[in-house]
N, C-alpha and C. Protein backbone atom coordinates (compact mmCIF):
# COMPACT_ATOMS: atom_id res chain seq x y z
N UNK A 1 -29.85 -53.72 -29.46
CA UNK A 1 -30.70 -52.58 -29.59
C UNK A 1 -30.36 -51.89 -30.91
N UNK A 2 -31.54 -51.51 -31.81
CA UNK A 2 -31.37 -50.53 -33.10
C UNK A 2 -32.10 -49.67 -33.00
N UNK A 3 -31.13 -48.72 -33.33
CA UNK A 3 -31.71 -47.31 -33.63
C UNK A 3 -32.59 -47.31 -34.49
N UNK A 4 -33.90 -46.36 -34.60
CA UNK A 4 -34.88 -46.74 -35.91
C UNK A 4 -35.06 -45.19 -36.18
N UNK A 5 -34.86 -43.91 -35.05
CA UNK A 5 -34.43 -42.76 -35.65
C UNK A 5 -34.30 -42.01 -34.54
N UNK A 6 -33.82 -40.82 -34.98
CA UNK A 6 -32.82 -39.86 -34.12
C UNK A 6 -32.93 -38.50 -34.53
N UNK A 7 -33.25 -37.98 -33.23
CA UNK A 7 -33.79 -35.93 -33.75
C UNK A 7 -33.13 -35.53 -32.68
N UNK A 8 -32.21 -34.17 -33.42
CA UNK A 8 -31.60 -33.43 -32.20
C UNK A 8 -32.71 -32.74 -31.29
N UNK A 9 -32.47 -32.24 -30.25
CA UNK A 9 -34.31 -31.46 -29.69
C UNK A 9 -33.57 -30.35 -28.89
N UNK A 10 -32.05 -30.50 -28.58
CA UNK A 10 -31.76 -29.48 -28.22
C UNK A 10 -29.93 -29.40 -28.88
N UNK A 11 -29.21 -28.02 -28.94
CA UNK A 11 -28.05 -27.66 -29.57
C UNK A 11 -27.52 -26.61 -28.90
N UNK A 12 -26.19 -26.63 -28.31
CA UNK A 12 -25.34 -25.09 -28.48
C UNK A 12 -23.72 -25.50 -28.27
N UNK A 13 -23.20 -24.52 -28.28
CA UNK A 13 -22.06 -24.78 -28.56
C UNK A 13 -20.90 -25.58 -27.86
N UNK A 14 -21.83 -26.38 -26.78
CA UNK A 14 -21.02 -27.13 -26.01
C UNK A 14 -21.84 -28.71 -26.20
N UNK A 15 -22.52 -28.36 -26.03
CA UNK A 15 -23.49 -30.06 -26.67
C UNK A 15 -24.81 -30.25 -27.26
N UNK A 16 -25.20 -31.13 -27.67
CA UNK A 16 -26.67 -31.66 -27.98
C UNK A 16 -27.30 -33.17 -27.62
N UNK A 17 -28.66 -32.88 -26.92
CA UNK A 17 -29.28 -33.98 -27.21
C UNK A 17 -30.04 -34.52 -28.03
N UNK A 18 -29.90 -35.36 -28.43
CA UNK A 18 -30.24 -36.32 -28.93
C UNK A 18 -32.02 -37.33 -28.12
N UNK A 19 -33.21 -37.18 -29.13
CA UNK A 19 -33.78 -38.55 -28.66
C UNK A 19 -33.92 -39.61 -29.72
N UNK A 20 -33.91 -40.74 -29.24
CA UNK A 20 -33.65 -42.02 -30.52
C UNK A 20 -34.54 -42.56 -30.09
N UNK A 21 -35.46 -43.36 -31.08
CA UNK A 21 -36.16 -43.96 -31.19
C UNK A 21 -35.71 -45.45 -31.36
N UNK A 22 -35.73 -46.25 -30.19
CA UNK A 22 -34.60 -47.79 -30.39
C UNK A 22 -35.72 -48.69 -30.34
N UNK A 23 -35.29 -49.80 -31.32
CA UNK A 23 -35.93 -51.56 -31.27
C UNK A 23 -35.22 -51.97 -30.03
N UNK A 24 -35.66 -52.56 -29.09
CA UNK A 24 -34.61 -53.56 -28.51
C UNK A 24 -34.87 -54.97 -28.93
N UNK A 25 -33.75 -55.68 -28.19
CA UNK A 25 -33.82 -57.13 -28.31
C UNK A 25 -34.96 -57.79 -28.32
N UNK A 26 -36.19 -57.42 -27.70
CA UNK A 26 -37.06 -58.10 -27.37
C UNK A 26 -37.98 -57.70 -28.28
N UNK A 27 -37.95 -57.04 -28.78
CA UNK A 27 -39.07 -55.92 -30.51
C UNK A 27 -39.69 -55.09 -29.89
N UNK A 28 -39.52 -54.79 -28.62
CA UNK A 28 -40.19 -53.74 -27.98
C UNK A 28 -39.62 -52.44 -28.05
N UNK A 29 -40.25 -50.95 -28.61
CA UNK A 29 -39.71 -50.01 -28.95
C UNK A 29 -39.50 -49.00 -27.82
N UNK A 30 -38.70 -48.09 -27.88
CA UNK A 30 -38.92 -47.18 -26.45
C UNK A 30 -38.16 -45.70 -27.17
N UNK A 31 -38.05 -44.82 -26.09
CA UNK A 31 -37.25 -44.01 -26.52
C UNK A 31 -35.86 -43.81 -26.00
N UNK A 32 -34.60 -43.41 -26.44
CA UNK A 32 -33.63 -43.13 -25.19
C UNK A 32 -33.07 -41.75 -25.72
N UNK A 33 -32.81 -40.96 -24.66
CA UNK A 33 -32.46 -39.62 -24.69
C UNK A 33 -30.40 -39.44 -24.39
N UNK A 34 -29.67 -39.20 -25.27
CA UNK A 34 -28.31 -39.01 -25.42
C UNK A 34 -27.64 -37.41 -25.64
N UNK A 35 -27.05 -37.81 -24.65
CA UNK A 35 -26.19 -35.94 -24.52
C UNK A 35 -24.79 -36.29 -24.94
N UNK A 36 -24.39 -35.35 -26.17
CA UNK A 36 -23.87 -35.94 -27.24
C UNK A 36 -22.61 -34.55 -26.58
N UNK A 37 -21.36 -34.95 -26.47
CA UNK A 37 -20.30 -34.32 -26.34
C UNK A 37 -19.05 -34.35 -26.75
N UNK A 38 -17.81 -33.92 -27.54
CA UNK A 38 -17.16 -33.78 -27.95
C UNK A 38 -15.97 -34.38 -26.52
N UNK A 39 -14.93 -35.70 -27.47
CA UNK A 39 -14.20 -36.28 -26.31
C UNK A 39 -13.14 -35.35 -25.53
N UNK A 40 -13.19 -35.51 -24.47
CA UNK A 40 -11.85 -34.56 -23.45
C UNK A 40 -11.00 -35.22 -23.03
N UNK A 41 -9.84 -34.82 -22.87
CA UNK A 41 -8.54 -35.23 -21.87
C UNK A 41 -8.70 -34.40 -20.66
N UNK A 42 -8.26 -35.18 -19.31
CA UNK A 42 -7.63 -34.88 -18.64
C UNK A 42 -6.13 -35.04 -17.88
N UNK A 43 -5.48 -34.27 -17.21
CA UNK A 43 -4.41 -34.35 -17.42
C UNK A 43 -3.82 -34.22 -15.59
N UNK A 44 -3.24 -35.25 -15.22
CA UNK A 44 -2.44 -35.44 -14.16
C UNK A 44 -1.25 -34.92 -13.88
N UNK A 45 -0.83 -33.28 -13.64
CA UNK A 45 0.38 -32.70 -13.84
C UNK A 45 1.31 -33.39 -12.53
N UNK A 46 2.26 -34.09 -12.42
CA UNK A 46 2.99 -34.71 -11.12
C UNK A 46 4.20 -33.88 -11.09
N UNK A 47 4.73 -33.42 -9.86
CA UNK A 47 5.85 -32.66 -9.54
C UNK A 47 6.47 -32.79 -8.17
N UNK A 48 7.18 -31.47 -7.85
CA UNK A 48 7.44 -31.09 -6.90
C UNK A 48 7.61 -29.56 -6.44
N UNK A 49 7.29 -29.43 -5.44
CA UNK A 49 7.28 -27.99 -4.78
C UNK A 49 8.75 -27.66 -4.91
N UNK A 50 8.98 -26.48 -4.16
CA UNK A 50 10.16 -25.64 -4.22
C UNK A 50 10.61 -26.48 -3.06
N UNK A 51 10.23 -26.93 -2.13
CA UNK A 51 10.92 -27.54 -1.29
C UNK A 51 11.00 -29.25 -1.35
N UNK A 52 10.65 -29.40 -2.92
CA UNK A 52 11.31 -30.55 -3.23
C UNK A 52 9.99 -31.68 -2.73
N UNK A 53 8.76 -31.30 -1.87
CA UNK A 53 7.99 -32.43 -1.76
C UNK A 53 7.00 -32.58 -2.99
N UNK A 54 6.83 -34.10 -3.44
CA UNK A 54 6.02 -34.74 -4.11
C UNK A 54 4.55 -34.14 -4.07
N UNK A 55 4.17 -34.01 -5.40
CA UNK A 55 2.74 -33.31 -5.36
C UNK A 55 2.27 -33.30 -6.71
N UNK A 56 0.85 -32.43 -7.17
CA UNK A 56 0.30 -32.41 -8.03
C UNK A 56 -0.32 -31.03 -8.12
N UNK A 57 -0.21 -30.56 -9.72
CA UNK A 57 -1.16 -29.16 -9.81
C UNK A 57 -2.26 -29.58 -10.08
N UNK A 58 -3.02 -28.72 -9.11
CA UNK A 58 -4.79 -28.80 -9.33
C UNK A 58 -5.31 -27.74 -9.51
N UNK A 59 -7.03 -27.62 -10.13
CA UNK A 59 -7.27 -26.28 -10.27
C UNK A 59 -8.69 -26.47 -9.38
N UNK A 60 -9.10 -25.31 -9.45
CA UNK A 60 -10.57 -25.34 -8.55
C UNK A 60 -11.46 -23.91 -9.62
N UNK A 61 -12.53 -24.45 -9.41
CA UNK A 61 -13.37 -23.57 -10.42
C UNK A 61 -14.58 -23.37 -10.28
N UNK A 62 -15.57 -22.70 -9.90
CA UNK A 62 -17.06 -22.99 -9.90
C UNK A 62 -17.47 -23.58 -10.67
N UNK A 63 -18.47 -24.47 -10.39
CA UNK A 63 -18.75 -25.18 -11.26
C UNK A 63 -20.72 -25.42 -11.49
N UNK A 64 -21.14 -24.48 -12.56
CA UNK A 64 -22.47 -24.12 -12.22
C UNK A 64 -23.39 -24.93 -11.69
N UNK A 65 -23.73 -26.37 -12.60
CA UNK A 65 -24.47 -27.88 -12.30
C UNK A 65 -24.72 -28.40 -11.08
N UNK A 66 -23.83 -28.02 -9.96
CA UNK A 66 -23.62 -28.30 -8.74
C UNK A 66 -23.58 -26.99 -8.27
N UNK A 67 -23.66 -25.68 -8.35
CA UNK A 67 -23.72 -24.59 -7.26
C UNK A 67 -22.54 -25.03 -6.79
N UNK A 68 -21.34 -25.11 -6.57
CA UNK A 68 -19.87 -25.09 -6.12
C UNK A 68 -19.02 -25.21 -6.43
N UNK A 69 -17.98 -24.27 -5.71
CA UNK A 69 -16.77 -24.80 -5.84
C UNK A 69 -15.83 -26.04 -6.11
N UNK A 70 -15.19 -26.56 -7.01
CA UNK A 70 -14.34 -27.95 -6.88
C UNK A 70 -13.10 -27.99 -7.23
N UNK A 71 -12.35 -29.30 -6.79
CA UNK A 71 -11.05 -29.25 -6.88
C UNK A 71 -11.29 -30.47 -7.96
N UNK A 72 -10.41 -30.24 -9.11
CA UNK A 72 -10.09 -31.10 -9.88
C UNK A 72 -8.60 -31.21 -10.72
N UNK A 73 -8.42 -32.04 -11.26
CA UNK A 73 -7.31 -31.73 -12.15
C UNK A 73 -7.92 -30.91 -13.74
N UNK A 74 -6.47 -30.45 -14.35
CA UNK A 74 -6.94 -29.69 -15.67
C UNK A 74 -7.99 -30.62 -16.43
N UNK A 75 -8.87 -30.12 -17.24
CA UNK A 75 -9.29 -30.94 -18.29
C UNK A 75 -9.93 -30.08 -19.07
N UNK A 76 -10.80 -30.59 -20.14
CA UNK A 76 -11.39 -30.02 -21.28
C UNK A 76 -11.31 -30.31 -22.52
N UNK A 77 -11.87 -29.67 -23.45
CA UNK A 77 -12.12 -30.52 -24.94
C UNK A 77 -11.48 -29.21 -25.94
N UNK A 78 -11.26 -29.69 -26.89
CA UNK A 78 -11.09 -28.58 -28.09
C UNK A 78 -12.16 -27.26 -27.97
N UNK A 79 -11.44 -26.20 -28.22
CA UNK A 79 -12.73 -25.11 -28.57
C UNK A 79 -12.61 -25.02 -30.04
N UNK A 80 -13.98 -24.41 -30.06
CA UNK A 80 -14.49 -24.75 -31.41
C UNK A 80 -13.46 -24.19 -32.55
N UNK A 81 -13.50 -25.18 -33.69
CA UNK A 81 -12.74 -24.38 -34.48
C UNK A 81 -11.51 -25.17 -34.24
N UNK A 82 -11.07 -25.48 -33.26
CA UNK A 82 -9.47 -26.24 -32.93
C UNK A 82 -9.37 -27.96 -33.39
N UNK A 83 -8.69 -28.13 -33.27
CA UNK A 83 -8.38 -29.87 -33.55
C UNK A 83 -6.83 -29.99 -33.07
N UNK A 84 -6.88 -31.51 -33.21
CA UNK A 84 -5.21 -32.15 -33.06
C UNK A 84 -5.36 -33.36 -32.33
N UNK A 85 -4.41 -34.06 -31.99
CA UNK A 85 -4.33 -35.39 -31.34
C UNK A 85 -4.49 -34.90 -29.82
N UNK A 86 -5.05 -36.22 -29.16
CA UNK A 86 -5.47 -36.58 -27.71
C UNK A 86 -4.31 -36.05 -26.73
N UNK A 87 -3.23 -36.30 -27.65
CA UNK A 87 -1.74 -35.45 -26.49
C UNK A 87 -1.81 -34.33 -27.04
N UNK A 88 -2.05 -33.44 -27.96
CA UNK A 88 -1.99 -32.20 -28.20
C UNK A 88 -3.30 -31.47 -27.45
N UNK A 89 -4.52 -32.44 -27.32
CA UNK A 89 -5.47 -31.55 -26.59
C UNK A 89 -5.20 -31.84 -24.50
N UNK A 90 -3.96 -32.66 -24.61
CA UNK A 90 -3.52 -33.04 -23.17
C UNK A 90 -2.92 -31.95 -22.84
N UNK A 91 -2.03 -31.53 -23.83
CA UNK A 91 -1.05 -30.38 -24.00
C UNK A 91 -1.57 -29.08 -23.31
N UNK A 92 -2.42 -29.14 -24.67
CA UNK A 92 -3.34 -27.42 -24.25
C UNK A 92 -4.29 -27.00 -23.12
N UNK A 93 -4.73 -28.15 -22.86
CA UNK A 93 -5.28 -28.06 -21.36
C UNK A 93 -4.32 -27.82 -20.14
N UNK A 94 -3.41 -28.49 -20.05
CA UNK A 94 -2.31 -28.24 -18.89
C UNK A 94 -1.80 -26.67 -18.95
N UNK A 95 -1.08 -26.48 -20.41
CA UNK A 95 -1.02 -25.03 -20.28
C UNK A 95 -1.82 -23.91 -20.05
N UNK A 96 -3.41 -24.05 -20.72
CA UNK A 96 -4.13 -23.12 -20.15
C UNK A 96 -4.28 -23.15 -19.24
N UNK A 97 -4.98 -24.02 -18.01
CA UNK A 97 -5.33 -24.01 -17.01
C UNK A 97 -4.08 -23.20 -16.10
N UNK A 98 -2.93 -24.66 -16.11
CA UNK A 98 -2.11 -24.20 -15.12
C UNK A 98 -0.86 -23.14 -15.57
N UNK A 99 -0.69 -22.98 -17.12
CA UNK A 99 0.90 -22.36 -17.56
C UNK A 99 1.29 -23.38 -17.64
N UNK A 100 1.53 -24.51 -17.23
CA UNK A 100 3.02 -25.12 -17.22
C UNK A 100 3.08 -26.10 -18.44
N UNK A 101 4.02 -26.27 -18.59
CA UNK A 101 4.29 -26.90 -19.82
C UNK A 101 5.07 -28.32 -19.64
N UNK A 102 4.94 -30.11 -20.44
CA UNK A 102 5.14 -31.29 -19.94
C UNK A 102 6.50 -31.54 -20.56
N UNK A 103 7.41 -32.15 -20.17
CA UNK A 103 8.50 -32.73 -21.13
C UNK A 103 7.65 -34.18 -21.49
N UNK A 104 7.30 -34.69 -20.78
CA UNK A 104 6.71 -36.01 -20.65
C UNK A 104 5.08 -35.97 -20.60
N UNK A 105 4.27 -36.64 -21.39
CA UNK A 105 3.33 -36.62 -21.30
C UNK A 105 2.68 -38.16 -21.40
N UNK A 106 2.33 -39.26 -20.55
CA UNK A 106 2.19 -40.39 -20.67
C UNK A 106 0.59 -40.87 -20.74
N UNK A 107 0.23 -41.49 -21.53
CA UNK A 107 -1.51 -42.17 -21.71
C UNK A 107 -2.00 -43.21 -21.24
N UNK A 108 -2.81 -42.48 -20.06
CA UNK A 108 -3.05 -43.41 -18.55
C UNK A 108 -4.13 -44.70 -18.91
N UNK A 109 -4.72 -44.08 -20.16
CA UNK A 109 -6.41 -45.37 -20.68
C UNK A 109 -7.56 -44.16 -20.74
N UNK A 110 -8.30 -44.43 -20.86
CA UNK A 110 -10.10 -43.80 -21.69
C UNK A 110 -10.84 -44.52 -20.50
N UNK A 111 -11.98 -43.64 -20.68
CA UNK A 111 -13.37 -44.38 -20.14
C UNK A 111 -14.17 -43.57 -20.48
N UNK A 112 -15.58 -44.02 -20.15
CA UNK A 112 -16.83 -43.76 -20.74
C UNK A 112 -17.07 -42.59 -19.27
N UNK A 113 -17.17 -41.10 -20.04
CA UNK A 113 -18.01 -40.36 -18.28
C UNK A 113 -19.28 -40.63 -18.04
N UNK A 114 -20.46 -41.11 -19.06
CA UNK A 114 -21.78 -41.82 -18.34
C UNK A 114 -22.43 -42.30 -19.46
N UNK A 115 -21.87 -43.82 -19.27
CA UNK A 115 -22.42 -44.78 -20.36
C UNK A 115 -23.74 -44.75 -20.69
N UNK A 116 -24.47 -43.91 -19.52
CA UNK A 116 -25.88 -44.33 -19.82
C UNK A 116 -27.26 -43.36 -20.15
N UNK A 117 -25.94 -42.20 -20.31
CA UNK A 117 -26.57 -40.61 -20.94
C UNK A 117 -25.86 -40.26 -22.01
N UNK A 118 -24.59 -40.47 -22.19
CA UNK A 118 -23.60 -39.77 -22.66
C UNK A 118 -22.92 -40.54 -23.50
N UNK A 119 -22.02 -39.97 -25.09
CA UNK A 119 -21.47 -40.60 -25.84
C UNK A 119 -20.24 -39.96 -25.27
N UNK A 120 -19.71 -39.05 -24.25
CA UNK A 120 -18.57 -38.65 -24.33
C UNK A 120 -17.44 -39.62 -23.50
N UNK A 121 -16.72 -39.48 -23.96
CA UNK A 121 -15.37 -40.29 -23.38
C UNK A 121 -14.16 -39.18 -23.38
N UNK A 122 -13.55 -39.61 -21.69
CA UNK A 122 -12.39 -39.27 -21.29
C UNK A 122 -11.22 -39.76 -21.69
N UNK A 123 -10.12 -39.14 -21.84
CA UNK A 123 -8.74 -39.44 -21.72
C UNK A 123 -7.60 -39.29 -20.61
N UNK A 124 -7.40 -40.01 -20.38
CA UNK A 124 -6.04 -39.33 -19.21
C UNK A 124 -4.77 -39.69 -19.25
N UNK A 125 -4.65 -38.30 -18.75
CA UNK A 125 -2.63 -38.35 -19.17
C UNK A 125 -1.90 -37.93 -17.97
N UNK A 126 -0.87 -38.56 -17.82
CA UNK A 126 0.27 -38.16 -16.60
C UNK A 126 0.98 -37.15 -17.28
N UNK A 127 1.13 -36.20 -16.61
CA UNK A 127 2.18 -35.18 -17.24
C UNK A 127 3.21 -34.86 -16.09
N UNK A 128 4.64 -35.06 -16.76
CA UNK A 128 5.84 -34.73 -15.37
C UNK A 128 6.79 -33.97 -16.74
N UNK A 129 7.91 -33.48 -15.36
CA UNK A 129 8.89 -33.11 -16.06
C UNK A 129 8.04 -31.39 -16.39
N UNK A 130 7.46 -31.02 -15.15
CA UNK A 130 6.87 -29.31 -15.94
C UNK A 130 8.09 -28.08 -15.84
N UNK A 131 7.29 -27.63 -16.55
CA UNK A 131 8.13 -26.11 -16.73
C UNK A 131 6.96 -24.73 -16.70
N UNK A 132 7.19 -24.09 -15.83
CA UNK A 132 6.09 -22.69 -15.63
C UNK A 132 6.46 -21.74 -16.93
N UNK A 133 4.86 -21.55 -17.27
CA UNK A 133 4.68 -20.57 -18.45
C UNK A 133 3.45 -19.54 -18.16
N UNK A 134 2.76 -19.32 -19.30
CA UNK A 134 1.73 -18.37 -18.65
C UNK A 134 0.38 -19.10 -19.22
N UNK A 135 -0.51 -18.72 -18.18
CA UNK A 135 -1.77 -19.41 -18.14
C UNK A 135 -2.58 -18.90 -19.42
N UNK A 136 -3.42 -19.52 -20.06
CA UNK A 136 -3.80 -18.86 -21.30
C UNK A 136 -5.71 -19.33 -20.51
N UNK A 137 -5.98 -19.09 -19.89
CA UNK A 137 -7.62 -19.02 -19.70
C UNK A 137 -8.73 -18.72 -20.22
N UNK A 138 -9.58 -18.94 -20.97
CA UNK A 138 -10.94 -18.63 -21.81
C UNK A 138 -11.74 -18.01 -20.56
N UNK A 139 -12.60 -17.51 -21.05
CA UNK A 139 -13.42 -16.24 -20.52
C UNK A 139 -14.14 -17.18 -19.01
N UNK A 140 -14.34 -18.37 -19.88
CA UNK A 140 -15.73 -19.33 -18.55
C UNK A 140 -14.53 -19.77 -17.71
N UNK A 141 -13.23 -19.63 -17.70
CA UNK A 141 -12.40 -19.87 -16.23
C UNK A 141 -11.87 -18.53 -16.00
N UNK A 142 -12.39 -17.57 -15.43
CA UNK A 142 -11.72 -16.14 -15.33
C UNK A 142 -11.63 -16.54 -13.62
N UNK A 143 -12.27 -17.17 -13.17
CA UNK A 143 -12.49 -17.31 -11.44
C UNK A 143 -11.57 -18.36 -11.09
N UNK A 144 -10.89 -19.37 -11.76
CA UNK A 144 -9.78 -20.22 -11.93
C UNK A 144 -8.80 -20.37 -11.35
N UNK A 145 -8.53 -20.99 -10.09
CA UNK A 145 -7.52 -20.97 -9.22
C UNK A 145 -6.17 -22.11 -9.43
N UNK A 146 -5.43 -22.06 -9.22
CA UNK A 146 -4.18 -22.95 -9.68
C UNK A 146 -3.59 -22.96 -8.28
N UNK A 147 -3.04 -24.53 -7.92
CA UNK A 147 -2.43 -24.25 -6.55
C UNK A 147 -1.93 -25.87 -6.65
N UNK A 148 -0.43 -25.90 -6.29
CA UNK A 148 0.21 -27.53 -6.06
C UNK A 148 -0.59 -28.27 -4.58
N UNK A 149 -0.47 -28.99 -4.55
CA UNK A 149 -1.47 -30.13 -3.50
C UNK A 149 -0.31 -30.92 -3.36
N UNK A 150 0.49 -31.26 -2.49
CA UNK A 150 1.22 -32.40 -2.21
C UNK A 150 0.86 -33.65 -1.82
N UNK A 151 1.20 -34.46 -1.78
CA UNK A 151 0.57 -35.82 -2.08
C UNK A 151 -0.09 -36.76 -1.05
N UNK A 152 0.71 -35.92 0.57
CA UNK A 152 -0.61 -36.12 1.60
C UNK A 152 -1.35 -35.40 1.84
N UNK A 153 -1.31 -34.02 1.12
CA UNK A 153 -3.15 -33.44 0.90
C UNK A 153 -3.85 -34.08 0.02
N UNK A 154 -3.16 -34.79 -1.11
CA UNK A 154 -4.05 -34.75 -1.96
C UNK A 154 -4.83 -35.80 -1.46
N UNK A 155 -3.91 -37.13 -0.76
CA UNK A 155 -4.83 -38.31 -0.27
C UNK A 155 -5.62 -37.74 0.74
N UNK A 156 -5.45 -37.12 1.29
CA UNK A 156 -6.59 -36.41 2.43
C UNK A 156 -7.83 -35.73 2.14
N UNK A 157 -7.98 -35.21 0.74
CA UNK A 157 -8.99 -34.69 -0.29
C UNK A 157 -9.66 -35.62 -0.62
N UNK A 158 -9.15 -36.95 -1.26
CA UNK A 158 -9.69 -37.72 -1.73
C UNK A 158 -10.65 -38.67 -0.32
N UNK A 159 -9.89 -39.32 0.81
CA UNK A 159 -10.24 -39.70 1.49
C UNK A 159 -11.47 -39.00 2.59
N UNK A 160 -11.31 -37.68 2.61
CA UNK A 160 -12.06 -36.64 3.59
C UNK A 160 -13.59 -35.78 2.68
N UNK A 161 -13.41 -36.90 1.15
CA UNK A 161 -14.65 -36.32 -0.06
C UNK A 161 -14.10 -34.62 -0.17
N UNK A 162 -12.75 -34.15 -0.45
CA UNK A 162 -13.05 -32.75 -0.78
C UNK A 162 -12.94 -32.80 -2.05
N UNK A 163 -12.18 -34.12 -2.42
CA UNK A 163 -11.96 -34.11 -4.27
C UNK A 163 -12.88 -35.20 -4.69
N UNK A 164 -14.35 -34.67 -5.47
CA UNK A 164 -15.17 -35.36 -5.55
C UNK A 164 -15.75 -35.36 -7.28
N UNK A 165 -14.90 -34.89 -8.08
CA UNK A 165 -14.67 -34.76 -9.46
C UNK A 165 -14.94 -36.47 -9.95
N UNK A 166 -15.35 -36.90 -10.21
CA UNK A 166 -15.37 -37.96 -11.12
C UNK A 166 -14.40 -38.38 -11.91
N UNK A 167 -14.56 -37.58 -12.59
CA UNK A 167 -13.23 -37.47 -14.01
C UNK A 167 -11.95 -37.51 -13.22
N UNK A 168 -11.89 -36.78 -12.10
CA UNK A 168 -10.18 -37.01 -11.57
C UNK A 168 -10.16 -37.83 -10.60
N UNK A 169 -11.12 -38.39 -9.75
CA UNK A 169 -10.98 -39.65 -9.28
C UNK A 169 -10.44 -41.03 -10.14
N UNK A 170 -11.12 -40.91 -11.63
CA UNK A 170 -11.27 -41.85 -12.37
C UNK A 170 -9.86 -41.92 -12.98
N UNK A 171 -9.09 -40.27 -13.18
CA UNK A 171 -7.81 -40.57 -13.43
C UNK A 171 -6.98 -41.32 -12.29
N UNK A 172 -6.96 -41.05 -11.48
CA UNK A 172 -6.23 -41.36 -10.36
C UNK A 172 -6.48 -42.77 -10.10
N UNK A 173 -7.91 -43.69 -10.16
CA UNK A 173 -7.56 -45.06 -10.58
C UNK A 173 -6.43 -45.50 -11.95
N UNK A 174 -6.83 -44.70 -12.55
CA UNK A 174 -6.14 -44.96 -14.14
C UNK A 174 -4.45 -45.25 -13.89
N UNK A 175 -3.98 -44.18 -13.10
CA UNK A 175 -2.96 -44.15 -12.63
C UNK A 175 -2.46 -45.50 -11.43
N UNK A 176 -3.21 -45.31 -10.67
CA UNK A 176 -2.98 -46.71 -9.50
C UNK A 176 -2.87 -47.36 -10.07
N UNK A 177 -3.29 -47.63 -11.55
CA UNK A 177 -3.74 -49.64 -12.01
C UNK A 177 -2.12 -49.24 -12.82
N UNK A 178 -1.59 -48.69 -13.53
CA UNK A 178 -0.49 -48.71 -14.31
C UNK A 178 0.57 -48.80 -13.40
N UNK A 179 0.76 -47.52 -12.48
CA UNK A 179 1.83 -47.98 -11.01
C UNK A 179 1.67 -49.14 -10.37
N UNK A 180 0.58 -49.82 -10.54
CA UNK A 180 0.49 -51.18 -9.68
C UNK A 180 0.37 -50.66 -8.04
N UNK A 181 0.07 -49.65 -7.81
CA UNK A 181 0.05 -48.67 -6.25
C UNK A 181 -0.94 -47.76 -6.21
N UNK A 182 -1.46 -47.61 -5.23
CA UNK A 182 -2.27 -46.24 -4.82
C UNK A 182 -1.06 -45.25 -5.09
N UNK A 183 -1.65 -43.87 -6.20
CA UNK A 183 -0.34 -42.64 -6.34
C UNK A 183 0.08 -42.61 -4.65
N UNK A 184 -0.49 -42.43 -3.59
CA UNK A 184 -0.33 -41.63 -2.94
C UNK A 184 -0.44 -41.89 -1.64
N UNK A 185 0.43 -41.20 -0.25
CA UNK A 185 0.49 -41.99 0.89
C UNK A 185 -0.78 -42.48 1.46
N UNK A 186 -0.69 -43.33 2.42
CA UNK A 186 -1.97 -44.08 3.05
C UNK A 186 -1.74 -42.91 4.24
């Protein structure tokens, strides 16, 4: 497939689409419409509670697109104006969201969030070894909840559809395939 041309039709400060005018393989022309987004990390904080059980920080946030509430792990992209490497924007997401800060920050693999709208691509990172700091939150997470999930809630979220995030499902394969294990009890 070739592109033969391309007009933004819509812009703001979080994305634009794009419609392109494509040849395909066959010389037949069409249009395809692309929602053009700046790449994000997300970030898998792994720990333990005060009483020492195995777990993970998660956040929950309204989330407008869907009318609800969700549980996901940290994520997000540079705000405008910012830059740095894929672990530095791993970095700054963990601390805003949750405060805490990684000794260890490990790079789980990429994927595409929707090959078939979207140029944006995910990152994911394991982060252990935290240390509590203070939450640094932008205005659109003021409603932003932070709370550890231990690791047979968290499989119980996942299994019972309460954690239905994409992006942190998709980490959490990312993770299984490198452990060679499901993270988390059956």
């Amino acid at each position: 497939m070739q592109q033969r041309e391309s007009r933004v039709v819509y812009a703001n400060a979080w994305i634009s689409v794009r419609e392109d005018v494509v040849v395909r393989d066959d010389g037949a022309e069409s249009i395809y419409g692309v929602v053009d987004k700046p790449d994000f990390c997300i970030v898998l904080p792994r720990g333990t509670d005060p009483e020492g059980r195995p777990g993970w920080w998660m956040v929950q946030q309204f989330r407008y697109p869907v009318g609800a509430r969700r549980w996901e792990f940290p994520q997000g992209t540079w705000s405008t104006g910012a830059s740095g490497s894929l672990e530095d924007l791993a970095r700054a997401e963990l601390a805003e969201e949750t405060g805490l800060r990684a000794e260890r920050v490990t790079a789980l693999g990429s994927f595409d969030l929707a090959a078939g709208l979207s140029s944006q691509r995910g990152h994911a990172w394991l982060a252990e070894g935290l240390v509590a700091g203070e939450q640094q939150l932008e205005e659109t997470e003021a409603d932003l909840v932070t709370r550890f999930v231990p690791d047979v809630e968290l499989a119980a979220m996942v299994r019972d559809g309460v954690l239905v995030d994409a992006v942190s499902l998709a980490a959490l394969a990312l993770l299984s395939s490198r452990e060679q294990r499901w993270p988390l009890p059956r």
